[in-house]
Protein backbone atom coordinates (compact mmCIF):
# COMPACT_ATOMS: atom_id res chain seq x y z
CA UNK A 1 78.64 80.58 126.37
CA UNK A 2 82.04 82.40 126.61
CA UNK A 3 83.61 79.91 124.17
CA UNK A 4 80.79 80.29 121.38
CA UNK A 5 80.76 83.98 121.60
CA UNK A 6 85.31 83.79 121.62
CA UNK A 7 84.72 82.37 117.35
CA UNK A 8 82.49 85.14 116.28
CA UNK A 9 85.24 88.33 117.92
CA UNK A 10 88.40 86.19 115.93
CA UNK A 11 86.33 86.06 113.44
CA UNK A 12 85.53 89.59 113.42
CA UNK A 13 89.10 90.38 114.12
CA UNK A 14 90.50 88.48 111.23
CA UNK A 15 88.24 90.54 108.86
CA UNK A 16 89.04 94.26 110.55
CA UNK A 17 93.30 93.70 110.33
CA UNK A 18 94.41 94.97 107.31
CA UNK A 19 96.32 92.82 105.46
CA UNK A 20 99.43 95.36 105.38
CA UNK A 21 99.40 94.91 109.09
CA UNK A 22 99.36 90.81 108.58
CA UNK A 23 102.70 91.41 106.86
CA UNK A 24 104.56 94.64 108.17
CA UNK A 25 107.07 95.37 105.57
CA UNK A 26 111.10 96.40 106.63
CA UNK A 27 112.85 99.76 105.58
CA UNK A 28 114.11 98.44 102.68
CA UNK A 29 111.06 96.76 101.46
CA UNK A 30 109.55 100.24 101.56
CA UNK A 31 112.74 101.80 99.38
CA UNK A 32 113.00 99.12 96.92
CA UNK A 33 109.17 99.16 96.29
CA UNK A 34 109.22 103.01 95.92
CA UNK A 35 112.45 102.70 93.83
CA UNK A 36 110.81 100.27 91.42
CA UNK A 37 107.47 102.66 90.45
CA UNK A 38 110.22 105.13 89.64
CA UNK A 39 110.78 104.22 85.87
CA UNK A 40 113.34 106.89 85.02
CA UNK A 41 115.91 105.92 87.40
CA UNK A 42 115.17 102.42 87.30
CA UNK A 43 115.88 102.60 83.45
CA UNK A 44 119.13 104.36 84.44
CA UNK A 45 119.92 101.64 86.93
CA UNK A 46 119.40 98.52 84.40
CA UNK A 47 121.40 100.98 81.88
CA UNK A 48 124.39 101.35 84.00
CA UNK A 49 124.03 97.38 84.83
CA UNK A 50 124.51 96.51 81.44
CA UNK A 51 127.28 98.65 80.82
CA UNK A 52 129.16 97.60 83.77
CA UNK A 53 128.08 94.05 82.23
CA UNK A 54 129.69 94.74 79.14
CA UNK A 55 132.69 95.98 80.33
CA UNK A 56 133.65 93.03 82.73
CA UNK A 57 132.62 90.82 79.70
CA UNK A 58 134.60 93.25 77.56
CA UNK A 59 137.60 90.29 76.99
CA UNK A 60 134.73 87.62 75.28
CA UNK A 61 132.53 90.79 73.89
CA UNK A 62 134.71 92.77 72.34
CA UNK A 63 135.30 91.81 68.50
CA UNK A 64 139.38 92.70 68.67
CA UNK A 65 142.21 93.84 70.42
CA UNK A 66 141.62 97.09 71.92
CA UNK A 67 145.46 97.68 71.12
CA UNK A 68 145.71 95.49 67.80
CA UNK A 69 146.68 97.97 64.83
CA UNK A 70 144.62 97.54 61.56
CA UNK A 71 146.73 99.04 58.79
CA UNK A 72 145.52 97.54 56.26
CA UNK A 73 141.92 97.28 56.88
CA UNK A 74 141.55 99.62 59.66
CA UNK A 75 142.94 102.76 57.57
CA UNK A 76 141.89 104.60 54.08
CA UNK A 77 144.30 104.68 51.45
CA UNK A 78 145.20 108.18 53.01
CA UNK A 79 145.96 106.76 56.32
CA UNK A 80 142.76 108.19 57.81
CA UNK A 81 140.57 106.53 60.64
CA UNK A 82 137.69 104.50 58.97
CA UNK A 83 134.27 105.54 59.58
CA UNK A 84 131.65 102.99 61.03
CA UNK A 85 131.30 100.12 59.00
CA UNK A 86 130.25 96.50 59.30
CA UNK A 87 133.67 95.20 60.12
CA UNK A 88 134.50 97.88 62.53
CA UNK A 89 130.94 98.84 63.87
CA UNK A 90 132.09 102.31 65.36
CA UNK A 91 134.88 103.25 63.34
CA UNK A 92 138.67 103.08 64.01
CA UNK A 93 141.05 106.08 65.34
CA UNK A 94 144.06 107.34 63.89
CA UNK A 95 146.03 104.24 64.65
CA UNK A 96 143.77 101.76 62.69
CA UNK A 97 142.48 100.35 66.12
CA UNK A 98 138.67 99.20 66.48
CA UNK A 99 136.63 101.71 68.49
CA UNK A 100 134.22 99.66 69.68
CA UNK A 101 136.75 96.95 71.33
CA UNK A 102 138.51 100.27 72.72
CA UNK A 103 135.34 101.94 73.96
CA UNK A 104 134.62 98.74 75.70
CA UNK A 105 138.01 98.15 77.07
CA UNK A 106 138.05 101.75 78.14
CA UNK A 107 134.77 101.07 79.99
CA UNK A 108 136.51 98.73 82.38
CA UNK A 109 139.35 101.44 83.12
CA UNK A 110 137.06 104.93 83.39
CA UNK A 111 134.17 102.82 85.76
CA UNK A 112 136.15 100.76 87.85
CA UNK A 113 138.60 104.23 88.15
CA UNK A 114 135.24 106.32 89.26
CA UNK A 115 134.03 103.89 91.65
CA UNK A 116 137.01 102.81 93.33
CA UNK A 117 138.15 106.43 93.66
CA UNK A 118 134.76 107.62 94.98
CA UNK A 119 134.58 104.51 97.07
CA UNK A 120 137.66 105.32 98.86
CA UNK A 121 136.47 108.60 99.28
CA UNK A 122 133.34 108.11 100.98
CA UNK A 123 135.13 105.95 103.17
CA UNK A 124 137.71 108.54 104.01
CA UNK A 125 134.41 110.85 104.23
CA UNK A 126 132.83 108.70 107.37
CA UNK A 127 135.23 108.18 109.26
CA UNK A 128 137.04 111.58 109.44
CA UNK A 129 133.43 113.06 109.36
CA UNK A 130 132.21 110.19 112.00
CA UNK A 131 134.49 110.31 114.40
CA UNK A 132 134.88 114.06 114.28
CA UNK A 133 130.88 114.16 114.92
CA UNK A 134 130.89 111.41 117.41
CA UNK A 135 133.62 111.96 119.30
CA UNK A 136 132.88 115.45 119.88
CA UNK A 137 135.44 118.29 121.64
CA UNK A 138 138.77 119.24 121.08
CA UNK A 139 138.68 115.76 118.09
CA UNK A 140 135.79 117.48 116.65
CA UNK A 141 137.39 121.05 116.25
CA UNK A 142 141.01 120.13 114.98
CA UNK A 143 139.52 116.93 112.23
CA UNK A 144 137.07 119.96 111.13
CA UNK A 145 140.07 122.63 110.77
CA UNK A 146 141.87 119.69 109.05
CA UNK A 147 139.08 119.69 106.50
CA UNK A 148 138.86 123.67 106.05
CA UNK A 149 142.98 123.54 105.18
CA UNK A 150 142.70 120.30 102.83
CA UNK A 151 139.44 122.60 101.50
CA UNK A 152 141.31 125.73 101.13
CA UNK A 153 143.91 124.05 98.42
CA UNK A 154 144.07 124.46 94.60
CA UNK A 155 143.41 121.09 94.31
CA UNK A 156 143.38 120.74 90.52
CA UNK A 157 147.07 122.18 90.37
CA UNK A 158 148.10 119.80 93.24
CA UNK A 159 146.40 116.67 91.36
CA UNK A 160 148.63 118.27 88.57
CA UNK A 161 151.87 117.92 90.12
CA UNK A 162 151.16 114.57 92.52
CA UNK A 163 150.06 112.92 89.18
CA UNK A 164 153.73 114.50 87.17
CA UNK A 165 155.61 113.66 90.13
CA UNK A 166 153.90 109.83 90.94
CA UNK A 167 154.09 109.21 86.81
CA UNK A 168 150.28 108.49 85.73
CA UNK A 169 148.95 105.40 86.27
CA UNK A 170 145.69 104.18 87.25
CA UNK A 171 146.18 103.37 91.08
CA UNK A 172 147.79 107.10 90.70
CA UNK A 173 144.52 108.46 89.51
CA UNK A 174 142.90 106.51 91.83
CA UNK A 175 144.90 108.03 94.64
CA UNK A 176 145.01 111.57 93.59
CA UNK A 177 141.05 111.61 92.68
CA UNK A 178 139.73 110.21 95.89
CA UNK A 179 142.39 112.79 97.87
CA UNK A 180 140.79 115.85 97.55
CA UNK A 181 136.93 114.58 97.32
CA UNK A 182 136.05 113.17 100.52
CA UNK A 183 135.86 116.48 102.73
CA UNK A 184 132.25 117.85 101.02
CA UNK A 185 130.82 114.35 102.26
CA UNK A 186 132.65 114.72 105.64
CA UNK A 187 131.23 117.70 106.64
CA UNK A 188 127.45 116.44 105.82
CA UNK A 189 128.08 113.00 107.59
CA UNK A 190 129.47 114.84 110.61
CA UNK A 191 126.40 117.04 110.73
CA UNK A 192 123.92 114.15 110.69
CA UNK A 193 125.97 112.15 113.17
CA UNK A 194 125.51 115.38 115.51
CA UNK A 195 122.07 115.20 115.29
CA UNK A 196 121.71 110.96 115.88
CA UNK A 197 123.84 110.96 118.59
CA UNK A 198 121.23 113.43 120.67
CA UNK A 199 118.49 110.98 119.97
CA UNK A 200 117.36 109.08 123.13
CA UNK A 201 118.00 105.03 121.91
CA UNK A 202 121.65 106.43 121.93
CA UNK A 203 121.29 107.97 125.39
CA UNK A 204 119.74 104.44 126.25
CA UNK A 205 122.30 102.49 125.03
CA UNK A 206 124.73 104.44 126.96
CA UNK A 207 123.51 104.10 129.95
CA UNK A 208 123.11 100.25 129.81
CA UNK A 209 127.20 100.14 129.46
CA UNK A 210 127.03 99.78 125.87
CA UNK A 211 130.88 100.48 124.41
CA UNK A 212 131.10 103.46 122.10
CA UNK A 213 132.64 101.34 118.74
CA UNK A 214 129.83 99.37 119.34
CA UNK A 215 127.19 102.60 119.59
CA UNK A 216 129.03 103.79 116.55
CA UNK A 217 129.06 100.81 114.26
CA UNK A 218 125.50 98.94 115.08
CA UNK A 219 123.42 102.33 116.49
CA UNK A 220 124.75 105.53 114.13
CA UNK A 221 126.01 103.81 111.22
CA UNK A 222 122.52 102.31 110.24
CA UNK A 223 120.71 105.80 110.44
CA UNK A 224 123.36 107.69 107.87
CA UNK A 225 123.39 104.57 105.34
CA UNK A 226 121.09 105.81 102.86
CA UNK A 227 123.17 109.22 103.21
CA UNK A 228 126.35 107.09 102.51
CA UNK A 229 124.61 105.33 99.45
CA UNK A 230 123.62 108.43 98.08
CA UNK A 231 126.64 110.28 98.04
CA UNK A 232 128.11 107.56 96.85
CA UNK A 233 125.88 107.73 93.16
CA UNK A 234 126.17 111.04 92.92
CA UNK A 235 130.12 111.00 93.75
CA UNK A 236 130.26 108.51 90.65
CA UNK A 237 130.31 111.37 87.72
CA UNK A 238 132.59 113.61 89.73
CA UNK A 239 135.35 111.25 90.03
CA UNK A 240 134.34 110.44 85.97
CA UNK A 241 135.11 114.01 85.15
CA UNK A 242 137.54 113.84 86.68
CA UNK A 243 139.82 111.16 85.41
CA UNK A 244 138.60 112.03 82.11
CA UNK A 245 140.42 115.70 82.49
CA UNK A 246 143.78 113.95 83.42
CA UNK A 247 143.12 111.59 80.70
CA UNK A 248 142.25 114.72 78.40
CA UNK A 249 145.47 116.16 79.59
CA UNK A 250 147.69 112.96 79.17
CA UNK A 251 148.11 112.68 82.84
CA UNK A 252 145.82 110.07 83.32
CA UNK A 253 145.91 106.27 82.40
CA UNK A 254 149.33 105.74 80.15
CA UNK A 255 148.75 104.37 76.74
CA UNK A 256 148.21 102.52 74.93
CA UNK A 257 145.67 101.08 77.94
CA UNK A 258 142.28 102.59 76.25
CA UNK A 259 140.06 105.33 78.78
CA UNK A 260 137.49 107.35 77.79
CA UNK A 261 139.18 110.73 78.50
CA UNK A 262 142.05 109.58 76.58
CA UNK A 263 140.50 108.57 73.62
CA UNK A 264 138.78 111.93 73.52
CA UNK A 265 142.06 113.67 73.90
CA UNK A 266 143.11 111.17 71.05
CA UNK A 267 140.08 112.45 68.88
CA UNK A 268 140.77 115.90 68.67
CA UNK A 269 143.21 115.62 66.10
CA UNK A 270 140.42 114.28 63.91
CA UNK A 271 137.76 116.11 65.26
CA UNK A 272 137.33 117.39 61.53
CA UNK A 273 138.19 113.75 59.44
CA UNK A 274 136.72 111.61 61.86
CA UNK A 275 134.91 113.00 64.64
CA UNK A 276 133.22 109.61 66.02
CA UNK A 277 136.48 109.17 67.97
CA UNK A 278 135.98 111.55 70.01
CA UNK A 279 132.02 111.67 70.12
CA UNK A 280 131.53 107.91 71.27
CA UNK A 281 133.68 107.91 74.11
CA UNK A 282 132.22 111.70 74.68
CA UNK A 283 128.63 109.88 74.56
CA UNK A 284 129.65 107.16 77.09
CA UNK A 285 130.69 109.93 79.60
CA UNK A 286 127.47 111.67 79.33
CA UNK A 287 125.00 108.55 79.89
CA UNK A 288 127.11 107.42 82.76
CA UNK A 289 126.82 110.47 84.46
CA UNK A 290 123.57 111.14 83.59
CA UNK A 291 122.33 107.72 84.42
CA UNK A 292 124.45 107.87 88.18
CA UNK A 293 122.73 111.42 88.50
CA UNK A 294 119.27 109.65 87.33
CA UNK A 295 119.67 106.97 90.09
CA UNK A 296 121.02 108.96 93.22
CA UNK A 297 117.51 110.98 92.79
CA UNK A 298 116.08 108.16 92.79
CA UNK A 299 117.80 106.48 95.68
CA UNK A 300 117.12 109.72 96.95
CA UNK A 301 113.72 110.15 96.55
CA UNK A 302 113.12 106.09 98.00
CA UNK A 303 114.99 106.37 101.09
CA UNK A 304 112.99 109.65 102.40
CA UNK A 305 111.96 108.41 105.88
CA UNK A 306 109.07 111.01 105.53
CA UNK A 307 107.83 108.85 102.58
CA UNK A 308 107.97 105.61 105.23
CA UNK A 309 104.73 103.81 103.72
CA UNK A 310 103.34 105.40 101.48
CA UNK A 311 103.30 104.20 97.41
């Protein structure tokens, strides 16, 4: 009699579970399935994959030399820039070289600037901000005044004169952009360190003996991740603008290496004859940093632990 009547309740059990509690779902099976609904910044995402596609391809996709000098072909009979065309699909500038190889090209150089500068200084970010936050006490109070001085400096003038005394380069505008834009992200990561560290799975872990690298790295780190990732898209444009200024200024990458600021500050002088030098490399700017901004609200929006299983 008890094993008859056993069938029926499994039975019965096997039709009440849910089937969302036959296969619980992680974290980040919950953020990538609310980042995929989100079509905006999933378009920007795809977007910004293909251009970062095209500009590691940019040697077998681009059609010429980004520093090959068309005089013949690549100038009017008044030695002007050419205007789109089928040979040269976005024009030439005021050297005869092809815009779209140069755009390309520049691709490689303004990206890989903007995320190895921002990368740096997110990294700079958590661990002056970490350790000041987890450590606590007198290491807490002089990392934080260390911030407010680096803070209170006119950092544009100082990028100025590092990049003038350094000579430009790219490692040099690597250097002197991540320098001065880690300590906004410091400050946040510090704050939500505070606030982990009081929770009681830390407490636990202490008391077991647990080292406090190894609380740091495998209990805090996990929690401020998605802070980390987001910070790190919306860094992106910042450290875009800002090697485009140097650029604009001729303090950024030397020529005749093609970036996007520079060939803007190459287009003014034909912003009147041929303003599609400056306006294409002015248009890549502006859906780069609108697609980064796009996909750290997005990022944002799928990594709300409030939002934790819902669609």
């Amino acid at each position: 009699m008890q094993h008859s009547s056993a069938l029926p309740t499994t039975q019965l059990n096997s039709q009440v579970i849910p089937a969302s509690a036959e296969r619980p779902t992680t974290w980040w099976a919950d953020v990538l399935r609310r980042f995929w609904v989100q079509r905006l910044a999933l378009a920007a995402a795809l977007l910004l994959l293909a251009m970062m596609l095209l500009a590691l391809l940019a040697p077998w996709v681009a059609p010429y030399d980004p520093i090959e000098q068309f005089r013949d072909t690549g100038l009017s009979a008044l030695g002007e820039p050419v205007s789109p065309n089928a040979t040269f699909w976005l024009g030439t500038d005021g050297l005869g070289r092809d815009l779209t190889s140069r755009l390309l090209y520049g691709a490689r150089i303004s990206l890989g600037i903007a995320i190895t500068a921002n990368s740096i200084s997110i990294l700079l970010a958590l661990l002056i901000g970490g350790i000041a936050g987890f450590a606590g006490g007198k290491t807490d109070f002089f990392l934080m005044r260390f911030v407010d001085l680096v803070i209170s400096m006119p950092t544009f003038f100082l990028s100025l004169l590092l990049v003038v005394i350094l000579r430009p380069g790219i490692w040099v505008v690597i250097l002197v952009v991540s320098l001065f834009s880690w300590t906004g992200p410091a400050r946040v990561f510090r704050s939500q360190i505070l606030q982990v560290k009081q929770l009681d799975f830390i407490q636990a872990a202490r008391s077991v003996g647990t080292a406090e690298h190894r609380i740091f790295v495998r209990h805090l780190l996990p929690h401020i991740l998605p802070m980390v990732i987001i910070y790190l898209a919306l860094g992106i444009p910042n450290t875009i603008f800002a090697e485009a200024a140097l650029s604009f200024l001729g303090l950024g990458v030397p020529p005749p290496a093609p970036s996007w600021g520079a060939m803007i500050q190459n287009g003014m002088d034909y912003y009147r004859a041929a303003p599609w030098i400056a306006f294409f490399p002015g248009l890549a700017i502006m859906l780069t940093v609108v697609c980064f901004n796009q996909l750290a609200s997005g990022l944002r929006e799928a990594m709300d632990p409030t939002r934790r299983g819902r669609s």
